[in-house]
PDB file of N, CA and C in Angstrom:
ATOM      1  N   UNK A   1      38.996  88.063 117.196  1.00  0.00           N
ATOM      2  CA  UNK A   1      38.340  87.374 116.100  1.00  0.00           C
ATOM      3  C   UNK A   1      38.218  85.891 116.486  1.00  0.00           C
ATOM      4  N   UNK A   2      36.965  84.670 116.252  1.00  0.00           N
ATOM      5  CA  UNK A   2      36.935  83.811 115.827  1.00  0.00           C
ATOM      6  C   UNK A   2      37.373  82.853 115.446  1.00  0.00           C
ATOM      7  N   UNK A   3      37.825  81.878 116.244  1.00  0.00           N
ATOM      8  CA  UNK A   3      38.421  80.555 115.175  1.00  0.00           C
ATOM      9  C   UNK A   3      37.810  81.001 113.568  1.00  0.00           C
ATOM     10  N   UNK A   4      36.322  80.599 114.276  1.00  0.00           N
ATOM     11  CA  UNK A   4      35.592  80.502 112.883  1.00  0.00           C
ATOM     12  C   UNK A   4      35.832  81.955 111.714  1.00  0.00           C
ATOM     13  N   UNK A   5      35.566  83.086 112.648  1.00  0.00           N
ATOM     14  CA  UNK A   5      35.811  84.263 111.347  1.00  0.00           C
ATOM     15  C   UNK A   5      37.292  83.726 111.008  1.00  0.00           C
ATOM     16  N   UNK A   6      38.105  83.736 111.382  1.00  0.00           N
ATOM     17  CA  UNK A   6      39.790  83.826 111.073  1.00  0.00           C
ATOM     18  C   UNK A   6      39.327  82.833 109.768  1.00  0.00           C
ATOM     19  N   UNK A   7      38.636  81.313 110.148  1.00  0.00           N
ATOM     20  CA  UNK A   7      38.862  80.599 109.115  1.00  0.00           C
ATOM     21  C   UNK A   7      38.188  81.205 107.518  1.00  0.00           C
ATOM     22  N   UNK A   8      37.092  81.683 107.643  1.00  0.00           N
ATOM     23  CA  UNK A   8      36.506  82.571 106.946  1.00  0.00           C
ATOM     24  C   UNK A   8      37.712  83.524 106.040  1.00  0.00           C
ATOM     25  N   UNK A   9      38.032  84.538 107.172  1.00  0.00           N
ATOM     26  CA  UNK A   9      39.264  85.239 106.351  1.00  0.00           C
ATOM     27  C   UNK A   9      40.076  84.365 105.826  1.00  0.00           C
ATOM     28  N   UNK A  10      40.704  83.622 106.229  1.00  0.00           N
ATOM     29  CA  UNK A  10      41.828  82.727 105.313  1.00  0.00           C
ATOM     30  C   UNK A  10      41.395  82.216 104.116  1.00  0.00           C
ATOM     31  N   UNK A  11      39.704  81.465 104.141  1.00  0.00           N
ATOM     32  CA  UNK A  11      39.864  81.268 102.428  1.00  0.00           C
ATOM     33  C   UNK A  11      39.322  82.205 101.710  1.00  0.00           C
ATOM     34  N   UNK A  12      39.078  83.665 102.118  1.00  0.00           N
ATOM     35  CA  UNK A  12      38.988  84.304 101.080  1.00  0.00           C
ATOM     36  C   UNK A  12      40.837  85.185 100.973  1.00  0.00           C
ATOM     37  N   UNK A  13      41.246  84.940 101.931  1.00  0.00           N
ATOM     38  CA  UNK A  13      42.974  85.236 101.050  1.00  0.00           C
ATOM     39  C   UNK A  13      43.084  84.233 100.516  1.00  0.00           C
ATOM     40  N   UNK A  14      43.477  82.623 100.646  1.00  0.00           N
ATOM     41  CA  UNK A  14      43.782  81.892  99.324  1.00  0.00           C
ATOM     42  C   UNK A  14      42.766  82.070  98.169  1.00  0.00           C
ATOM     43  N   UNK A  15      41.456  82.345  98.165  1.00  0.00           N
ATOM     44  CA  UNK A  15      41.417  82.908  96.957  1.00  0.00           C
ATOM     45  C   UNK A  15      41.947  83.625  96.138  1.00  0.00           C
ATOM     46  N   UNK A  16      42.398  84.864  97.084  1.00  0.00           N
ATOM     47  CA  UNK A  16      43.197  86.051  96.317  1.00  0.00           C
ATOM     48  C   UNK A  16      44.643  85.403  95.902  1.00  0.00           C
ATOM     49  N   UNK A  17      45.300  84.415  96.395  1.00  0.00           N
ATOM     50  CA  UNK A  17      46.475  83.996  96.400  1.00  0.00           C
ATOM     51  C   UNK A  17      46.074  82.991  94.965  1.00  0.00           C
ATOM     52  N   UNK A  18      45.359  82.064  95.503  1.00  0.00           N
ATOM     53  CA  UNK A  18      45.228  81.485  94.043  1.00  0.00           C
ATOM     54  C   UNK A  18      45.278  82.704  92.591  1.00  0.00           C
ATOM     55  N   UNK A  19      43.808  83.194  92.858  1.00  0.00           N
ATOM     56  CA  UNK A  19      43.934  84.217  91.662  1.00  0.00           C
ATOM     57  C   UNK A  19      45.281  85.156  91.581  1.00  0.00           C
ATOM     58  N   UNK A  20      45.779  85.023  92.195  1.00  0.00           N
ATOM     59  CA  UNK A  20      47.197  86.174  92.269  1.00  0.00           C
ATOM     60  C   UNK A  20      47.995  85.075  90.980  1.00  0.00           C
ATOM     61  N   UNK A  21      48.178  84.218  91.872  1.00  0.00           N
ATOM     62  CA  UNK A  21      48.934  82.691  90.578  1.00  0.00           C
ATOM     63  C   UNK A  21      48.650  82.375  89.281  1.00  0.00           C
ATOM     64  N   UNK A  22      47.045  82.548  89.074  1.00  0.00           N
ATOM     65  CA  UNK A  22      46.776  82.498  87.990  1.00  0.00           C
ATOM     66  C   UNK A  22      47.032  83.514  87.328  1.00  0.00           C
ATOM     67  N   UNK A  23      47.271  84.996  87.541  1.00  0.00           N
ATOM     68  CA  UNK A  23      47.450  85.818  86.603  1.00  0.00           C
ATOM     69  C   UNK A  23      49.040  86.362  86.689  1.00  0.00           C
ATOM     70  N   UNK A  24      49.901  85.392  87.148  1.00  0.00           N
ATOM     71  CA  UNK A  24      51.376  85.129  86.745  1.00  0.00           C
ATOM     72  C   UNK A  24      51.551  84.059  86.067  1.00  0.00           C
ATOM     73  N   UNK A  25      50.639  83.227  85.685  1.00  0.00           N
ATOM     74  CA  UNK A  25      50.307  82.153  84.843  1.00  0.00           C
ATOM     75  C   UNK A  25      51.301  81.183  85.178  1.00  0.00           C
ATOM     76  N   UNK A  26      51.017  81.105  86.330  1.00  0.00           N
ATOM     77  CA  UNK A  26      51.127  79.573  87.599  1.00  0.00           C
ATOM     78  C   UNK A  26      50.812  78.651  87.735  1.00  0.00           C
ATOM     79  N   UNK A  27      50.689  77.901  87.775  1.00  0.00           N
ATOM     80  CA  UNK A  27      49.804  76.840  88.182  1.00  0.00           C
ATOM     81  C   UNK A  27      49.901  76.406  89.416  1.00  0.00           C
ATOM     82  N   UNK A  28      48.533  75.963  90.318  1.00  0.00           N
ATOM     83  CA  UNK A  28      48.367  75.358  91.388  1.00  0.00           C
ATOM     84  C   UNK A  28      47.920  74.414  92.018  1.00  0.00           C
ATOM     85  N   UNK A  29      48.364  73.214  92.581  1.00  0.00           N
ATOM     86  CA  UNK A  29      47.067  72.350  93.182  1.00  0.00           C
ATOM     87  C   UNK A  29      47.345  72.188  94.193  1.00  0.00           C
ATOM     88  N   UNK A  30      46.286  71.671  95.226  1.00  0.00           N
ATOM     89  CA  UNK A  30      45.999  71.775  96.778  1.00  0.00           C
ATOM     90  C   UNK A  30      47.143  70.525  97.028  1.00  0.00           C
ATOM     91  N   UNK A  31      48.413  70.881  97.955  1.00  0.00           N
ATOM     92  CA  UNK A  31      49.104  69.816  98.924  1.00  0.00           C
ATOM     93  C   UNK A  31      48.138  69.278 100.293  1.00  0.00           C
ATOM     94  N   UNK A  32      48.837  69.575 101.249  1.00  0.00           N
ATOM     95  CA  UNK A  32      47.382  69.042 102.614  1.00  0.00           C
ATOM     96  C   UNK A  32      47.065  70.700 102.796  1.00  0.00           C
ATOM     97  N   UNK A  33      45.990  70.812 103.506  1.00  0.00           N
ATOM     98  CA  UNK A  33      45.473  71.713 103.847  1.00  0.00           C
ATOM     99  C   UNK A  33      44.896  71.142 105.623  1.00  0.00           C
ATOM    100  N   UNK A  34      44.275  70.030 105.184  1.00  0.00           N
ATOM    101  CA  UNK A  34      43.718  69.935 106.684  1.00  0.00           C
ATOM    102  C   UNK A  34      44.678  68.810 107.477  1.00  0.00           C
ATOM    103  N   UNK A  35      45.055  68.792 108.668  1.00  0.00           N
ATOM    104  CA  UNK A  35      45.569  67.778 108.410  1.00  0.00           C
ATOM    105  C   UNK A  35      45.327  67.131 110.063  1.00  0.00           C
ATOM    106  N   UNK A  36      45.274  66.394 110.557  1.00  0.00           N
ATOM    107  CA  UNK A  36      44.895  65.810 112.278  1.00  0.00           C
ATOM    108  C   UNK A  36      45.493  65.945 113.223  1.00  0.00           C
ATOM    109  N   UNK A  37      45.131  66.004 114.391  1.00  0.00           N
ATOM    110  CA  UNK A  37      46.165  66.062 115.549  1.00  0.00           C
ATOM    111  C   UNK A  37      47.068  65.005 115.115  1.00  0.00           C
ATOM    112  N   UNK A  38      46.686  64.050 115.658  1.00  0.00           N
ATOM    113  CA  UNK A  38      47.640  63.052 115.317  1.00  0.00           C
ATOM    114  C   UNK A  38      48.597  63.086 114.129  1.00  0.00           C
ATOM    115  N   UNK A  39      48.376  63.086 112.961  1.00  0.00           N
ATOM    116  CA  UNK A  39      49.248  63.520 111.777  1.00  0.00           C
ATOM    117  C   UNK A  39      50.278  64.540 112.629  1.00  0.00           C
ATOM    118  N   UNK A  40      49.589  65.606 112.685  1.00  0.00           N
ATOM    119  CA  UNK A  40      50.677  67.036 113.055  1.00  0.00           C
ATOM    120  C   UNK A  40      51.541  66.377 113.970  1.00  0.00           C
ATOM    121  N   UNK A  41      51.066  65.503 115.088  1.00  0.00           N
ATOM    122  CA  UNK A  41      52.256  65.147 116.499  1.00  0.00           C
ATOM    123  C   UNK A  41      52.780  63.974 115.688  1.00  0.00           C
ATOM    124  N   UNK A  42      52.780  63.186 114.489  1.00  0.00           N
ATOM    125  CA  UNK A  42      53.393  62.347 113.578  1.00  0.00           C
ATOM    126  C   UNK A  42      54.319  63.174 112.888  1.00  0.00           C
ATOM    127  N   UNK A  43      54.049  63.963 112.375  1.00  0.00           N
ATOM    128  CA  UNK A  43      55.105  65.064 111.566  1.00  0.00           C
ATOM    129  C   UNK A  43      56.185  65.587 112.683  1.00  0.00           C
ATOM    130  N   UNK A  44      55.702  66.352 113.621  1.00  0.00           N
ATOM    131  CA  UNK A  44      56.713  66.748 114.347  1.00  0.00           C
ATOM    132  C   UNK A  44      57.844  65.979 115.098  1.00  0.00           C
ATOM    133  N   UNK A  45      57.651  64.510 115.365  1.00  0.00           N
ATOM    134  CA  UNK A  45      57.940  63.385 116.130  1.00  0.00           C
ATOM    135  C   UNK A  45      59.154  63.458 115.058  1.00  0.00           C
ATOM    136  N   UNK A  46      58.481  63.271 113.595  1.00  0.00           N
ATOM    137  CA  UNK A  46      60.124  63.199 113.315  1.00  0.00           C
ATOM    138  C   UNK A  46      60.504  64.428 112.266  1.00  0.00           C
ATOM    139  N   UNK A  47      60.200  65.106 112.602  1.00  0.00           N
ATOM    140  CA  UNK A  47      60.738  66.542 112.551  1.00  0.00           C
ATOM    141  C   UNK A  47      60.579  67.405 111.404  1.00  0.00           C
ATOM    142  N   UNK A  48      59.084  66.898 110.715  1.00  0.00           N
ATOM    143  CA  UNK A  48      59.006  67.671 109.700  1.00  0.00           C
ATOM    144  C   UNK A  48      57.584  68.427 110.097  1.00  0.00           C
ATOM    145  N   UNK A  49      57.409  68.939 111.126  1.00  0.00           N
ATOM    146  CA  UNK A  49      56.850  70.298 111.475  1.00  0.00           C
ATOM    147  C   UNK A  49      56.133  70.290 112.595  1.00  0.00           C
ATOM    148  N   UNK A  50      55.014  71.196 113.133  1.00  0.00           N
ATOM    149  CA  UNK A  50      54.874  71.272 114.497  1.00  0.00           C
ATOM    150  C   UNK A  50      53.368  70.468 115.444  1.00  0.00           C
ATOM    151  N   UNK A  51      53.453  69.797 116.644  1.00  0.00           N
ATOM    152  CA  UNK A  51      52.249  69.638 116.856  1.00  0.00           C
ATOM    153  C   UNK A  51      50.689  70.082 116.713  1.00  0.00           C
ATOM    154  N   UNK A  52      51.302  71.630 116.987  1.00  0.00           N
ATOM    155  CA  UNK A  52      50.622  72.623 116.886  1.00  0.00           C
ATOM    156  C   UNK A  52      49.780  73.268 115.642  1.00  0.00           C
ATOM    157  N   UNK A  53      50.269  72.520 114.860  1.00  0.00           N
ATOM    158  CA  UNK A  53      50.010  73.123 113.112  1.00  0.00           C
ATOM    159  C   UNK A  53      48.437  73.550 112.857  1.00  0.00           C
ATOM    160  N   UNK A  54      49.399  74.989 112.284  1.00  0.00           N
ATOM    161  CA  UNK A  54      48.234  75.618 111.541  1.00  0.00           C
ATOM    162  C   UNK A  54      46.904  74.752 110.657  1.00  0.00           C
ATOM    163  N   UNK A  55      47.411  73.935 110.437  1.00  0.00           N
ATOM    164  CA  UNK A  55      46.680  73.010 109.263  1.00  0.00           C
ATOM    165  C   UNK A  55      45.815  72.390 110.132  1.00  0.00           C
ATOM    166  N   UNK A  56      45.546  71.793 111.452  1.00  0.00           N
ATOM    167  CA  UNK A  56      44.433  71.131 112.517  1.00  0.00           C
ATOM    168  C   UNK A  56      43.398  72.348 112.356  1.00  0.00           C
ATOM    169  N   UNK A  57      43.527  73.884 112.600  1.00  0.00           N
ATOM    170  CA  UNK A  57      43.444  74.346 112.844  1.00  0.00           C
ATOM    171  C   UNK A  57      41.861  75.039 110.781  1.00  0.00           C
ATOM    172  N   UNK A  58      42.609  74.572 110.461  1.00  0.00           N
ATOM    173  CA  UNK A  58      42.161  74.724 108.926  1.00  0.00           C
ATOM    174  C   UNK A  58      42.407  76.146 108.652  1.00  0.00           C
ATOM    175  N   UNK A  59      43.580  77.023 109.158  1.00  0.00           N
ATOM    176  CA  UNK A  59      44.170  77.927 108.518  1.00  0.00           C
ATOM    177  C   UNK A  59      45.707  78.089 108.151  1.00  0.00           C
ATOM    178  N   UNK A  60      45.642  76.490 107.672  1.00  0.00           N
ATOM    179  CA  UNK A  60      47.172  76.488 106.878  1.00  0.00           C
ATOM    180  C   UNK A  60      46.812  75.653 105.663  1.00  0.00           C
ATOM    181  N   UNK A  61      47.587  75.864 104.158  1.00  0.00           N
ATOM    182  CA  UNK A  61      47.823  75.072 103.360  1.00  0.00           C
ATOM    183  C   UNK A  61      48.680  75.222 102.308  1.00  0.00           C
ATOM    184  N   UNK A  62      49.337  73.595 101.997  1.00  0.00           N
ATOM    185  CA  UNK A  62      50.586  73.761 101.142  1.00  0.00           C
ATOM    186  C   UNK A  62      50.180  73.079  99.767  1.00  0.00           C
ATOM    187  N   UNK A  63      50.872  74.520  98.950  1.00  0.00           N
ATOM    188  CA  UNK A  63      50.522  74.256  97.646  1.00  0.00           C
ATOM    189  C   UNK A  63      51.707  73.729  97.155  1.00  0.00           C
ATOM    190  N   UNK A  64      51.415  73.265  95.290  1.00  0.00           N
ATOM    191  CA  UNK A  64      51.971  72.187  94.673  1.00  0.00           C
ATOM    192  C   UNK A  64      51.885  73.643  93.489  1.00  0.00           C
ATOM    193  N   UNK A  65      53.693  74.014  93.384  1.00  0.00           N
ATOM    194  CA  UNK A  65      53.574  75.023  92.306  1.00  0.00           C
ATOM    195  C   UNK A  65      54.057  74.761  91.144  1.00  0.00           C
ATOM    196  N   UNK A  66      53.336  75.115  89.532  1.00  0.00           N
ATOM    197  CA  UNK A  66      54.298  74.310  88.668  1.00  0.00           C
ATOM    198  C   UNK A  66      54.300  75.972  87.831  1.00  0.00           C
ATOM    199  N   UNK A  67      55.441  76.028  87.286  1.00  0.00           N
ATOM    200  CA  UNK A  67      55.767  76.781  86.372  1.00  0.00           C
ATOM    201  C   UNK A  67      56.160  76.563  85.045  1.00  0.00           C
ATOM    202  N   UNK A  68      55.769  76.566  84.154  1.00  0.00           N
ATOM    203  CA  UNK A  68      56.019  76.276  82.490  1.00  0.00           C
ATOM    204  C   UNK A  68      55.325  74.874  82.265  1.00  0.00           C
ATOM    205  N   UNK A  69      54.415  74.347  82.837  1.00  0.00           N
ATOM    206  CA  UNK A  69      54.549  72.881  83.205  1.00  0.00           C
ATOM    207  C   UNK A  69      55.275  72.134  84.844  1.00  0.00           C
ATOM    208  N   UNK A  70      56.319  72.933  84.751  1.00  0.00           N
ATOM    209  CA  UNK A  70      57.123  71.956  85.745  1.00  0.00           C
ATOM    210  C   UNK A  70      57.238  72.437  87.656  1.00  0.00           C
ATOM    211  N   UNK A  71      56.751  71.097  88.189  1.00  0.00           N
ATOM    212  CA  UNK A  71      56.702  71.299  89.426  1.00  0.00           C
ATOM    213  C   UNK A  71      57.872  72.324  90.135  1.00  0.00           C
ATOM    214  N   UNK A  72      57.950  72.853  91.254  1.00  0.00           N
ATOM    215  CA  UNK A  72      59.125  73.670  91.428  1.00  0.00           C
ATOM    216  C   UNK A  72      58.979  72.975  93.137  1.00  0.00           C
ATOM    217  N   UNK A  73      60.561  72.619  93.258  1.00  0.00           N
ATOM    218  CA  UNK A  73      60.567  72.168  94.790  1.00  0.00           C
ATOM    219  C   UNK A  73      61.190  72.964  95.627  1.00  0.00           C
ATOM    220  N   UNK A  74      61.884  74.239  94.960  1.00  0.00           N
ATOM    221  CA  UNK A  74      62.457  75.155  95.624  1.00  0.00           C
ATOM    222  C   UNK A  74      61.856  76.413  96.177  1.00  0.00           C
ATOM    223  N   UNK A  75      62.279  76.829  97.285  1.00  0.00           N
ATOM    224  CA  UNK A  75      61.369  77.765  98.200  1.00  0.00           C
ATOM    225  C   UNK A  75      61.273  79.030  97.403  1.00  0.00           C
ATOM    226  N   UNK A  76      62.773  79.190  96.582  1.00  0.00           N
ATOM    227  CA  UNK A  76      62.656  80.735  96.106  1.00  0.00           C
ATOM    228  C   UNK A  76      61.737  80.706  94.848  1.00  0.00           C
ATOM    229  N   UNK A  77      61.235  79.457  94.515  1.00  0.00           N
ATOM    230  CA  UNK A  77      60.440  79.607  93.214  1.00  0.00           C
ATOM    231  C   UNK A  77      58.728  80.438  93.605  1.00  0.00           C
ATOM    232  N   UNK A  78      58.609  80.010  95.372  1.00  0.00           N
ATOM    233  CA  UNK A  78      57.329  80.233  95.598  1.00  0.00           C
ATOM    234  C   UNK A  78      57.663  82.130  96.225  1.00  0.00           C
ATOM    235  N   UNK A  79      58.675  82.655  96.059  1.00  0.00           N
ATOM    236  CA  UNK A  79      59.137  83.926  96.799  1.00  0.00           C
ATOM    237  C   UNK A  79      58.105  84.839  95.967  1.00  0.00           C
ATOM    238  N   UNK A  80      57.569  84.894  94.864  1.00  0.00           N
ATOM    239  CA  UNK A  80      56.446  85.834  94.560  1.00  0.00           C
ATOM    240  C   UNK A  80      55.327  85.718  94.899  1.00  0.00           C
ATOM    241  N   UNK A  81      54.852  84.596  95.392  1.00  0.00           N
ATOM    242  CA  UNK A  81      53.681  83.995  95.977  1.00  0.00           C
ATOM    243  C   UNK A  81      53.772  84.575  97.677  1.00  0.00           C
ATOM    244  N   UNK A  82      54.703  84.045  98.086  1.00  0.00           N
ATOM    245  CA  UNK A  82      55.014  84.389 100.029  1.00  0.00           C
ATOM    246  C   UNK A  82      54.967  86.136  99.843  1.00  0.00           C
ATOM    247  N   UNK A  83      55.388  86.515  98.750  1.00  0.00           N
ATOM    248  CA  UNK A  83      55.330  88.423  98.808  1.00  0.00           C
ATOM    249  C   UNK A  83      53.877  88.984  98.947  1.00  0.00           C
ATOM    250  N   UNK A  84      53.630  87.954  97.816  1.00  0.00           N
ATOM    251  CA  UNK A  84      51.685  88.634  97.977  1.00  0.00           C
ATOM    252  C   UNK A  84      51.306  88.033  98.824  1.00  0.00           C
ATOM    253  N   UNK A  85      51.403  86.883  99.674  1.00  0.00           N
ATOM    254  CA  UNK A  85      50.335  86.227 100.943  1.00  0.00           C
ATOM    255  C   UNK A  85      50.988  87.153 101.887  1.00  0.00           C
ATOM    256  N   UNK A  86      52.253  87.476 101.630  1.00  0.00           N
ATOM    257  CA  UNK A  86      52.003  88.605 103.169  1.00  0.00           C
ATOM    258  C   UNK A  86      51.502  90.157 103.010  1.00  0.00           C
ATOM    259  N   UNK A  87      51.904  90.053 101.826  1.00  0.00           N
ATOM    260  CA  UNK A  87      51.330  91.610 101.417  1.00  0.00           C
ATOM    261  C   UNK A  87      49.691  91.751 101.824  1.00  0.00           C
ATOM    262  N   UNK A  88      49.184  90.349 102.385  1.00  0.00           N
ATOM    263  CA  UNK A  88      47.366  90.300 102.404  1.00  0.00           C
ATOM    264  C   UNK A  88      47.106  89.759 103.677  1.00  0.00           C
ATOM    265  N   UNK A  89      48.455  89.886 104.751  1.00  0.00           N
ATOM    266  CA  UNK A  89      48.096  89.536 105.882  1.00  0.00           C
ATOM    267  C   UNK A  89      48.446  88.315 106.416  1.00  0.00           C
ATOM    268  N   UNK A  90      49.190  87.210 105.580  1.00  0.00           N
ATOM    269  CA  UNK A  90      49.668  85.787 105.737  1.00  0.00           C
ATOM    270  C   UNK A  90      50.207  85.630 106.306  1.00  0.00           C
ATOM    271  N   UNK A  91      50.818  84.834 106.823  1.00  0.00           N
ATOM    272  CA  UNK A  91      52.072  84.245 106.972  1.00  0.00           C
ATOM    273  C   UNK A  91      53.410  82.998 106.144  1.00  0.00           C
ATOM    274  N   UNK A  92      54.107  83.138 105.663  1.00  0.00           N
ATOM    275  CA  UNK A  92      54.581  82.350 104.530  1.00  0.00           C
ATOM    276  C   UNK A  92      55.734  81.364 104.906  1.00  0.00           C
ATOM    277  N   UNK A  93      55.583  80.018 104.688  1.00  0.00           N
ATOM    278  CA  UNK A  93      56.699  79.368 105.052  1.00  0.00           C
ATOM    279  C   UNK A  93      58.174  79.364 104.689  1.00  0.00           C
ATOM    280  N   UNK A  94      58.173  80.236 103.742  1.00  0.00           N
ATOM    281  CA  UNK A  94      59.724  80.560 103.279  1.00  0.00           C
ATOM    282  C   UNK A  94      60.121  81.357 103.818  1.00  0.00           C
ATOM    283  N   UNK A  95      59.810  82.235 105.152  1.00  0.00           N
ATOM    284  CA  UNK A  95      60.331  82.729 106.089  1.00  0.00           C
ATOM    285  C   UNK A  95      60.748  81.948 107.692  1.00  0.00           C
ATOM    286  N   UNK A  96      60.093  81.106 107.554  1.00  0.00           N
ATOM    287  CA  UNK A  96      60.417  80.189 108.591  1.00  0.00           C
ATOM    288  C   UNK A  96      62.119  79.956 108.842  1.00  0.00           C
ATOM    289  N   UNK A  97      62.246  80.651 110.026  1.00  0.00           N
ATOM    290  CA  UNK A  97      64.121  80.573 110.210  1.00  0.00           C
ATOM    291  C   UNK A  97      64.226  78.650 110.439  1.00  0.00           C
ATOM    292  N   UNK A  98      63.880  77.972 110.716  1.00  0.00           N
ATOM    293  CA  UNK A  98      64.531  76.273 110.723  1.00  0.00           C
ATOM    294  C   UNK A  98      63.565  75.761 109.579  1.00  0.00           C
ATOM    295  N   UNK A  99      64.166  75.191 108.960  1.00  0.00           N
ATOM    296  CA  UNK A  99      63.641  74.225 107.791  1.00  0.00           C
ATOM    297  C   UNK A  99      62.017  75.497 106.745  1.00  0.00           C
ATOM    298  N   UNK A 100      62.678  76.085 106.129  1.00  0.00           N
ATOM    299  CA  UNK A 100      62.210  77.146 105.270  1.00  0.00           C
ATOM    300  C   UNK A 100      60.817  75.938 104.506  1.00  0.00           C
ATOM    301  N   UNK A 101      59.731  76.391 103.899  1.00  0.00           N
ATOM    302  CA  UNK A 101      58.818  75.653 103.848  1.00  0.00           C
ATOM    303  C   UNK A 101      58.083  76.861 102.746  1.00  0.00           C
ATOM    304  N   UNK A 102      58.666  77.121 101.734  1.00  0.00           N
ATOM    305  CA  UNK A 102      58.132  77.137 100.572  1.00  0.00           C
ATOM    306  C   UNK A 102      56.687  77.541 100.308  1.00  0.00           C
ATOM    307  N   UNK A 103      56.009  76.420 100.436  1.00  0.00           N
ATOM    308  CA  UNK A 103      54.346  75.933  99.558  1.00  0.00           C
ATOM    309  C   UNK A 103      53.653  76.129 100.841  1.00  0.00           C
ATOM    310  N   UNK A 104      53.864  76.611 102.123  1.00  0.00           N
ATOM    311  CA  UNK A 104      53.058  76.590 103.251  1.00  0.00           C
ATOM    312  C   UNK A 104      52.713  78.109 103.124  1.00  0.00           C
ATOM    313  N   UNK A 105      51.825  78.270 103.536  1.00  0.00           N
ATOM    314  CA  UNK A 105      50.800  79.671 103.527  1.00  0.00           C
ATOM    315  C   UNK A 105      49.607  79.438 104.759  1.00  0.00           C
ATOM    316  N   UNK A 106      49.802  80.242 105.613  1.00  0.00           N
ATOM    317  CA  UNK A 106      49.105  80.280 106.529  1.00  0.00           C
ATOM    318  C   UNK A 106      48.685  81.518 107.311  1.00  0.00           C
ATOM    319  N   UNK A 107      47.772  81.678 108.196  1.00  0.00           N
ATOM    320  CA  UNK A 107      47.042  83.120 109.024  1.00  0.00           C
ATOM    321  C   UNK A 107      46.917  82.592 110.529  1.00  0.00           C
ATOM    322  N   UNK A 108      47.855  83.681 111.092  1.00  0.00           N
ATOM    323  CA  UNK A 108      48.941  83.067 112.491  1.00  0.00           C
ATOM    324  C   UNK A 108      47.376  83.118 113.391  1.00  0.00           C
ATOM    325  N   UNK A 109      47.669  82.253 114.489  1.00  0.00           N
ATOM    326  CA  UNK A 109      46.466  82.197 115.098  1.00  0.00           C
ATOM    327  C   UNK A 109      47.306  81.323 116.241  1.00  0.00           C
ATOM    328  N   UNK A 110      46.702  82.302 117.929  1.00  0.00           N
ATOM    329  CA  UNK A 110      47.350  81.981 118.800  1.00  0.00           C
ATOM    330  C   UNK A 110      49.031  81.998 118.853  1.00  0.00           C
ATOM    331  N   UNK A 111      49.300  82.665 118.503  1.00  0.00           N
ATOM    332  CA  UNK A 111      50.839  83.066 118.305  1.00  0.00           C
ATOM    333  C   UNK A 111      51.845  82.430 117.438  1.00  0.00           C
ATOM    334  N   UNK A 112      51.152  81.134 116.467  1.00  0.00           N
ATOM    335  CA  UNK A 112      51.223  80.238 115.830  1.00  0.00           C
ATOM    336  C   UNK A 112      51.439  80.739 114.279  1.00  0.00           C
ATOM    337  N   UNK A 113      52.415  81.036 113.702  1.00  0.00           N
ATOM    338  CA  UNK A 113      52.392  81.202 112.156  1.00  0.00           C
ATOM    339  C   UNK A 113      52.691  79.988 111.202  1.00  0.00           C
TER     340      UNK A 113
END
C-alpha cells in the first residue's frame, strides 16, 4: 500500500474512532496530528517521543479526551478508545511498553507504530 492510500485509510479510521467517541458520549478535540521533522527530532532529543514519528508521516494523532466535561490525562481513561482503534486496525499509544501515550492513535507504517 501507499504512503498516500495508508494516509487515506487512516482518516477514514479516525472517523470511525471519532464517531465511536461520540456515541460513548465523549468528547474530542484534535492534539497535534501533523507534526515536522524537526519538531519530531525536538521531541525525541529530549525524550518525549521518536524522530521517526508517525505524525511527519500524517498517520498519527493525539487526541484531547474529556469525559463529563472534564479533560482526562490518564491513559486508562482513553483504554475504550485504544480497544476500538485496534479493533479497526490501529495502533494505540497506551500500549507502548516505555512511556505509555494514551491520546496517540496511529496506522504502523514502515515498521513504525
Amino acid at each position: 500500500m501507499t504512503l498516500s492510500e495508508k494516509q487515506r485509510l487512516f482518516t477514514v479510521m479516525i472517523g470511525k474512532l471519532i464517531a465511536f467517541a461520540d456515541s460513548k458520549g465523549y468528547g474530542l478535540t484534535f492534539g497535534e496530528a501533523y507534526r515536522t521533522p524537526e519538531q519530531a527530532a525536538l521531541n525525541a532529543k529530549k525524550g518525549g517521543g521518536i524522530g521517526n514519528s508517525l505524525h511527519i508521516q500524517r498517520l498519527a494523532v493525539d487526541f484531547n479526551l474529556f469525559i463529563n466535561g472534564e479533560y482526562q490525562m490518564n491513559t486508562e481513561a482513553y483504554t475504550p478508545l485504544g480497544e476500538f482503534w485496534e479493533s479497526i486496525g490501529g495502533s494505540w499509544g497506551g500500549r507502548f511498553k516505555t512511556n505509555p501515550d494514551g491520546n496517540h492513535f496511529s496506522l504502523e507504517h514502515n515498521g513504525v507504530r
